[in-house]
C-alpha atoms as a PDB file:
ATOM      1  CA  UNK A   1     -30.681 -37.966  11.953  1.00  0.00           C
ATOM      2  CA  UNK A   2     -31.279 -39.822   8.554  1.00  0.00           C
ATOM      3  CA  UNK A   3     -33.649 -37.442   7.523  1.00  0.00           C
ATOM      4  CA  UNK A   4     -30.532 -34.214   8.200  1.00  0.00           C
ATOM      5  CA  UNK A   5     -32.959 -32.531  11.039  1.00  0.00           C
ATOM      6  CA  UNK A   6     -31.599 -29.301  11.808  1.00  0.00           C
ATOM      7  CA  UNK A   7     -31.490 -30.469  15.166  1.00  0.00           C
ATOM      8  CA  UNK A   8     -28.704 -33.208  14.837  1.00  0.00           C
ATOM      9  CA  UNK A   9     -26.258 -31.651  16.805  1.00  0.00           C
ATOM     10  CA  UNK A  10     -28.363 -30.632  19.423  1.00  0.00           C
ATOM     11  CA  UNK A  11     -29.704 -34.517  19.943  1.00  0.00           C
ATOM     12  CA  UNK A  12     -26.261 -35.432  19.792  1.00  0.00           C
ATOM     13  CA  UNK A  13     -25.138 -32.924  22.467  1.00  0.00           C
ATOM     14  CA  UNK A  14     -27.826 -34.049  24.424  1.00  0.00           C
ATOM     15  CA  UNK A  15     -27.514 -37.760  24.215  1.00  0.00           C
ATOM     16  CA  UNK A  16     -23.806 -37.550  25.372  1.00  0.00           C
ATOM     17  CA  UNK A  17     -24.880 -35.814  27.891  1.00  0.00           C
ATOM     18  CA  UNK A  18     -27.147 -38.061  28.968  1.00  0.00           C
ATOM     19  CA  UNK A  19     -24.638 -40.727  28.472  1.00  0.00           C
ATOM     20  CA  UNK A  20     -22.256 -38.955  30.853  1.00  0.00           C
ATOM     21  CA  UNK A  21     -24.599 -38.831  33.575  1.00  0.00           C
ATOM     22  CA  UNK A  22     -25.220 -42.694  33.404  1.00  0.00           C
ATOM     23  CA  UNK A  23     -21.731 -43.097  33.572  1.00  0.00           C
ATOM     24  CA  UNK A  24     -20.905 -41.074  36.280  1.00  0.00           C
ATOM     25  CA  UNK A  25     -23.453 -42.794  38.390  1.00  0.00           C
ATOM     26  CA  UNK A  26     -22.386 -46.640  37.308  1.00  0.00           C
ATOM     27  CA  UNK A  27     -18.582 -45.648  38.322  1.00  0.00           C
ATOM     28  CA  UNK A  28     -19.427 -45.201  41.636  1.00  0.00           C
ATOM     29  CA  UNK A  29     -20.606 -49.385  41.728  1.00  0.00           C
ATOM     30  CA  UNK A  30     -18.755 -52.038  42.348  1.00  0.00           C
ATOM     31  CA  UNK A  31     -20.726 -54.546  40.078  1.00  0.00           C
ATOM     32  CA  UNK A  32     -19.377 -55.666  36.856  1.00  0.00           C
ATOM     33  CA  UNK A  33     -22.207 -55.002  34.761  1.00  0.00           C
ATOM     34  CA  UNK A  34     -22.236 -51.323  36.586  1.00  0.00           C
ATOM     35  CA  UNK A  35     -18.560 -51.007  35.508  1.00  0.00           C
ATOM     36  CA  UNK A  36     -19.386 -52.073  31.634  1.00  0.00           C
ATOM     37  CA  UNK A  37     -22.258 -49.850  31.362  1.00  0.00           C
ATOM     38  CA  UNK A  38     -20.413 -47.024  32.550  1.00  0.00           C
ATOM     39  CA  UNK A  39     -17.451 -47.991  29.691  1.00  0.00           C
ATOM     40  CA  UNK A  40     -20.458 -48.322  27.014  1.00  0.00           C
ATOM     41  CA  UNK A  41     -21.849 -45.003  28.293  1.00  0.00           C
ATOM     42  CA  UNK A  42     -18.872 -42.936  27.831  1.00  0.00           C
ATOM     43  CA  UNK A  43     -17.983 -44.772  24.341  1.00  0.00           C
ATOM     44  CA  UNK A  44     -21.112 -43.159  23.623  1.00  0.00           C
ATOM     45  CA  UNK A  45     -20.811 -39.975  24.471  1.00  0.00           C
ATOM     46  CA  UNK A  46     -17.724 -39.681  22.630  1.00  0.00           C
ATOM     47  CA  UNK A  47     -19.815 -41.062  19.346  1.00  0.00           C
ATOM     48  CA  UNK A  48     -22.255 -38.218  20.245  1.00  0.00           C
ATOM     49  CA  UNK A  49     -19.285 -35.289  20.641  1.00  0.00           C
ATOM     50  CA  UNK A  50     -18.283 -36.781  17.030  1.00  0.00           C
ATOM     51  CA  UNK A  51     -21.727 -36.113  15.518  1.00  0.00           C
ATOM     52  CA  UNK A  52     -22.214 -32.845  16.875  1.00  0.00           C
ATOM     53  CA  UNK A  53     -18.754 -31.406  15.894  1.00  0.00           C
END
């Protein structure tokens, strides 16, 4: 990304989607730290959708 790769928005796309994923599995716990890493996951993603619009 700091060198402009042609591929930034790809990556990005990508890494929310990945992000998602997490997320959507750590919802379904009951465990606090489950719970935050789900928040921090989708916080991500949205930071990704931002970089790849």
């Amino acid at each position: 990304m700091a060198a402009d790769s042609a591929y930034v928005k790809q990556y990005a796309l990508l890494c929310a989607e990945i992000c998602d994923y997490c997320a959507d599995h750590c919802k379904e716990h009951e465990h606090k730290h489950c719970k935050q890493c789900a928040d921090s996951c989708r916080r991500c993603a949205e930071e990704c959708r931002k970089i790849a619009a």
